[in-house]
Protein backbone atom coordinates (compact mmCIF):
# COMPACT_ATOMS: atom_id res chain seq x y z
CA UNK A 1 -33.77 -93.95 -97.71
CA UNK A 2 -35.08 -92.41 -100.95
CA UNK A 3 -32.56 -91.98 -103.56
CA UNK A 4 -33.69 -88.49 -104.01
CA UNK A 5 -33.21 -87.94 -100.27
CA UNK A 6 -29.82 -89.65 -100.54
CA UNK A 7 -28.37 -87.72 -103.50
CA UNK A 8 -29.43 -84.82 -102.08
CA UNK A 9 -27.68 -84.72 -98.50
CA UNK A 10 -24.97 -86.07 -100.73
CA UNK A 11 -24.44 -83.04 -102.14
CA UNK A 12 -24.85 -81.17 -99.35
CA UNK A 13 -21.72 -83.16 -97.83
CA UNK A 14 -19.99 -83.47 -100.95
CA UNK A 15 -19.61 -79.62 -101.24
CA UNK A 16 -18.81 -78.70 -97.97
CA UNK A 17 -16.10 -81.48 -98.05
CA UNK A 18 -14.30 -79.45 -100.97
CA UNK A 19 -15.18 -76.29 -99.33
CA UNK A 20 -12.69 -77.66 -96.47
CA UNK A 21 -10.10 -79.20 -99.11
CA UNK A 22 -9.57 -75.89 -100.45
CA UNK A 23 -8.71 -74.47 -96.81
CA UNK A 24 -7.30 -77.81 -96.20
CA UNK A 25 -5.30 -78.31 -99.37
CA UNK A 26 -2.61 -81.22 -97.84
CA UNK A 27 -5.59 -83.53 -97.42
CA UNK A 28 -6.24 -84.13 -100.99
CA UNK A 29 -2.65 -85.54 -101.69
CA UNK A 30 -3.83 -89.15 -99.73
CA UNK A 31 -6.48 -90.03 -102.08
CA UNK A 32 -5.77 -92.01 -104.77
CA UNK A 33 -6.34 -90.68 -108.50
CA UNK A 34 -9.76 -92.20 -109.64
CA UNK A 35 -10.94 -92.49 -106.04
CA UNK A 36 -14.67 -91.93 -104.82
CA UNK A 37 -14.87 -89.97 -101.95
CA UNK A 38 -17.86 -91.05 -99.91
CA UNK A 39 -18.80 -88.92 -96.67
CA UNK A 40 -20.03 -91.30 -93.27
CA UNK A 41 -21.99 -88.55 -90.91
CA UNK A 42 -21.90 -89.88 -87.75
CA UNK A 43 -24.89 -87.63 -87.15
CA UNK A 44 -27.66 -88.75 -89.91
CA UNK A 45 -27.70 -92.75 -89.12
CA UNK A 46 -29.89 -93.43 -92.15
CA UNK A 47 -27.34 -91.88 -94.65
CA UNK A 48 -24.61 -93.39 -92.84
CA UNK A 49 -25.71 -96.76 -93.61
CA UNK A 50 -26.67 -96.16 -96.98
CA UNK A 51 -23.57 -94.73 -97.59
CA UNK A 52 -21.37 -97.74 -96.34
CA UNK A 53 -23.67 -99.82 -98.64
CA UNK A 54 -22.73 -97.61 -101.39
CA UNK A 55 -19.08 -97.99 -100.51
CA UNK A 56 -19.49 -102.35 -100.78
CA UNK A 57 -20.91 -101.69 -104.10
CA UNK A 58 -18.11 -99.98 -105.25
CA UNK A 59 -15.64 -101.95 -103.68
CA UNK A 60 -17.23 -105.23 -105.46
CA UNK A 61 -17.06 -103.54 -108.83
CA UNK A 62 -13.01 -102.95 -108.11
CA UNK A 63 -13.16 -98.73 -107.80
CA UNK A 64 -11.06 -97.14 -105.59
CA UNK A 65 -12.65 -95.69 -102.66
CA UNK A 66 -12.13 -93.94 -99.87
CA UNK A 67 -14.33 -93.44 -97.21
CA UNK A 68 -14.59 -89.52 -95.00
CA UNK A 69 -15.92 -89.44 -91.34
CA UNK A 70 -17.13 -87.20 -90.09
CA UNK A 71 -19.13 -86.20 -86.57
CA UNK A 72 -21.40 -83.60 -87.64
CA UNK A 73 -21.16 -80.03 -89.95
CA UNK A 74 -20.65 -76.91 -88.74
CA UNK A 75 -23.94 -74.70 -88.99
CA UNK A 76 -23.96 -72.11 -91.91
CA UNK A 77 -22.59 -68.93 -90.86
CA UNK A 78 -24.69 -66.93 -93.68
CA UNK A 79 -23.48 -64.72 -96.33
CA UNK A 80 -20.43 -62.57 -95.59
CA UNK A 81 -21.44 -58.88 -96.80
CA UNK A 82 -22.00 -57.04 -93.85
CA UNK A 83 -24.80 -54.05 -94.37
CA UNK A 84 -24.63 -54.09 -97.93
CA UNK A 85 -25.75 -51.00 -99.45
CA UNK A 86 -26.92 -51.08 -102.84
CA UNK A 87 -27.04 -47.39 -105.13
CA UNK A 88 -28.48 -47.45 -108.24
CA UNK A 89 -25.83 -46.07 -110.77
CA UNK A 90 -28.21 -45.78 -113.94
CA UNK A 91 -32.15 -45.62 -114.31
């Protein structure tokens, strides 16, 4: 996998996975201070495995790590304004 490609699903994982820490606020207590949090999608095989070989490396350079599976992601719901109406309130 391309490191561009890489970094950029990534991201994509690594801010949903806050997104649900913040409604899920008891689940950042179990990992450690320091720790990297590295997302496994079950669903994209190719980042999976890169991912786990980005977890070794880490673990061979002593960082604490912990690893996040997870099956798939929810699809995007969209923005939440619902018929926004937008006035002009100077010209």
């Amino acid at each position: 996998m391309e490191e561009k490609t890489m970094v950029s699903k990534n991201l994509v994982l690594d801010e949903e996975f806050v997104r649900y820490l913040v409604e899920q606020p008891g689940l950042v207590e179990p990992i450690p201070a320091g720790a990297t949090v590295i997302v496994l999608p079950e669903d994209d095989p190719e980042l999976h495995q890169a991912n786990l070989e980005l977890i070794e490396q880490l673990r061979c350079d002593g960082a604490p790590v912990v690893s996040i599976h997870t099956s798939r992601l929810a699809p995007e719901v969209g923005s939440r304004p619902m018929q926004p109406r937008l006035e002009p309130v100077s010209v």
